[in-house]
C-alpha atoms as a PDB file:
ATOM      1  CA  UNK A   1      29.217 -14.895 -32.176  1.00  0.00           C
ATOM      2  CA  UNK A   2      28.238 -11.441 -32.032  1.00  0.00           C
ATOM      3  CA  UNK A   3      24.210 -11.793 -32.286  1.00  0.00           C
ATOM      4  CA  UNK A   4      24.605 -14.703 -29.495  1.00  0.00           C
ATOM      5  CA  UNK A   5      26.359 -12.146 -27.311  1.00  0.00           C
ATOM      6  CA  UNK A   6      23.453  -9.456 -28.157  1.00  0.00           C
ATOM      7  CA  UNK A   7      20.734 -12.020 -27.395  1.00  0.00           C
ATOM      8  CA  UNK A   8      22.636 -12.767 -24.162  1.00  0.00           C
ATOM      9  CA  UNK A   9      22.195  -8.919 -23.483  1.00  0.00           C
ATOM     10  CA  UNK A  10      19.026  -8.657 -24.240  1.00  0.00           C
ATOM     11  CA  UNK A  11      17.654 -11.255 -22.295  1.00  0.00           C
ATOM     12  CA  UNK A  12      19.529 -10.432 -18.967  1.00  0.00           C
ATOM     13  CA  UNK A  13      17.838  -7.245 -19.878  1.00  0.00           C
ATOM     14  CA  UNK A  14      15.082  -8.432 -19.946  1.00  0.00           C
ATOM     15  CA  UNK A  15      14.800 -10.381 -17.061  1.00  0.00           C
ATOM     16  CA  UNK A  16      16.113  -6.991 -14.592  1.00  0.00           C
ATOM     17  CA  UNK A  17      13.220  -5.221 -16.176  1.00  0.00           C
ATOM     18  CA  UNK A  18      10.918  -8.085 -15.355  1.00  0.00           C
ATOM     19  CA  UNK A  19      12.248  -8.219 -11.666  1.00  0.00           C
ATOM     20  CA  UNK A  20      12.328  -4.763 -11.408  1.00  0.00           C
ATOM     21  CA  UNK A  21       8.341  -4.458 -12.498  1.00  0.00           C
ATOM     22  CA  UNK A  22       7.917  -7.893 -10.316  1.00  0.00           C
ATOM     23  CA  UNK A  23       9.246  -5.970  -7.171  1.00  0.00           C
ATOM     24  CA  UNK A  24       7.028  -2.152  -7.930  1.00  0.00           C
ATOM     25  CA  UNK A  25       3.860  -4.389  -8.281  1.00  0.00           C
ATOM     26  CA  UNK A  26       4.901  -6.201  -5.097  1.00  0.00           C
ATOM     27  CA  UNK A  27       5.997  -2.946  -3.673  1.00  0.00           C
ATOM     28  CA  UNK A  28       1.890  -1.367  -4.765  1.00  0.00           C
ATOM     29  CA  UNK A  29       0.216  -4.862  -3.359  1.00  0.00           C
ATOM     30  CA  UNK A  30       1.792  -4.135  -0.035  1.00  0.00           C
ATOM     31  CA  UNK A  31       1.060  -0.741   0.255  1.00  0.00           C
ATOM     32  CA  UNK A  32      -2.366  -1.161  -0.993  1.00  0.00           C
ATOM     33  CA  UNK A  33      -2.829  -3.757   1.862  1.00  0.00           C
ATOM     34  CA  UNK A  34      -1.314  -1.742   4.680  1.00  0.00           C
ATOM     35  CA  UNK A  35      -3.920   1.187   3.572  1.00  0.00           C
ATOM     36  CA  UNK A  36      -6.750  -1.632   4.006  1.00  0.00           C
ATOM     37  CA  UNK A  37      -5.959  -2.599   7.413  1.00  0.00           C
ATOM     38  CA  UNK A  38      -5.400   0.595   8.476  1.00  0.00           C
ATOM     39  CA  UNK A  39      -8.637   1.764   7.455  1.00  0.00           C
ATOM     40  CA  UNK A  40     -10.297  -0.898   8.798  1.00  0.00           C
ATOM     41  CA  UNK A  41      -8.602  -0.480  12.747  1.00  0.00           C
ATOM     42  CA  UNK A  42     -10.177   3.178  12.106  1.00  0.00           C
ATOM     43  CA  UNK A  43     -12.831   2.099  11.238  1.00  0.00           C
ATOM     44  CA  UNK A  44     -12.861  -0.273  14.204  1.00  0.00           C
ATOM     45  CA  UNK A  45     -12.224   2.328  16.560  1.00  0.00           C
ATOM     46  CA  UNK A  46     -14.086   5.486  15.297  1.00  0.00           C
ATOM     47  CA  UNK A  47     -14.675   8.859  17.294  1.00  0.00           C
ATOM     48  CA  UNK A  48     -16.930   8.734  19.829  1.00  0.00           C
ATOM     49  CA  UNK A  49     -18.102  12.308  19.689  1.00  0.00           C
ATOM     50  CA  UNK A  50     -21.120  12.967  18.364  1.00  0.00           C
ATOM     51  CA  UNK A  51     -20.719  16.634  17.860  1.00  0.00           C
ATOM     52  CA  UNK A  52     -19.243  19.990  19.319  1.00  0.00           C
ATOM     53  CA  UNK A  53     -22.510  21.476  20.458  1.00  0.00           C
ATOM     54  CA  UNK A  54     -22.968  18.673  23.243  1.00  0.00           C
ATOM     55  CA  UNK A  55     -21.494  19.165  26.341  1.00  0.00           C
ATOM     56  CA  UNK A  56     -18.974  16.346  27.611  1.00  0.00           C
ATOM     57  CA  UNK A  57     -21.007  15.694  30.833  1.00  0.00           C
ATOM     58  CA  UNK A  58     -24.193  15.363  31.435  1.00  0.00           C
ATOM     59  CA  UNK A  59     -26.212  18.200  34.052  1.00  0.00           C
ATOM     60  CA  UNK A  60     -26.217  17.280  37.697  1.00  0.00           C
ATOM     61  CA  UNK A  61     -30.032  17.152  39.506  1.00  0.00           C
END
C-alpha cells in the first residue's frame, strides 16, 4: 500500500511540475509575441526626422 501511495505522489508531482513548465513556456510565447507586434507598430510608424542639423521649416523667398 505504501509504494501505491508514493507513486500516487509522485505522479501528482509530476503533473504540477508539468503544468507549471506548460504555463512559463506559455507565459515566454506570449511575451515573445507582444515584443513582435510591438516592434513591428514601431516599425510601422518610425521617426520622421531625418536629423538635428535640419531646420523644421523650410526658408521663406
Amino acid at each position: 500500500m505504501f509504494e501505491y501511495e508514493m507513486h500516487q505522489l509522485r505522479a501528482a508531482d509530476l503533473t504540477r511540475e508539468a503544468d507549471r513548465r506548460r504555463l512559463l513556456r506559455e507565459a515566454r510565447e506570449a511575451k515573445a509575441a507582444r515584443a513582435e507586434r510591438r516592434s513591428a507598430r514601431q516599425e510601422a510608424e518610425g521617426r520622421v526626422s531625418t536629423g538635428q542639423w535640419r531646420t523644421r521649416f523650410t526658408r521663406a523667398a
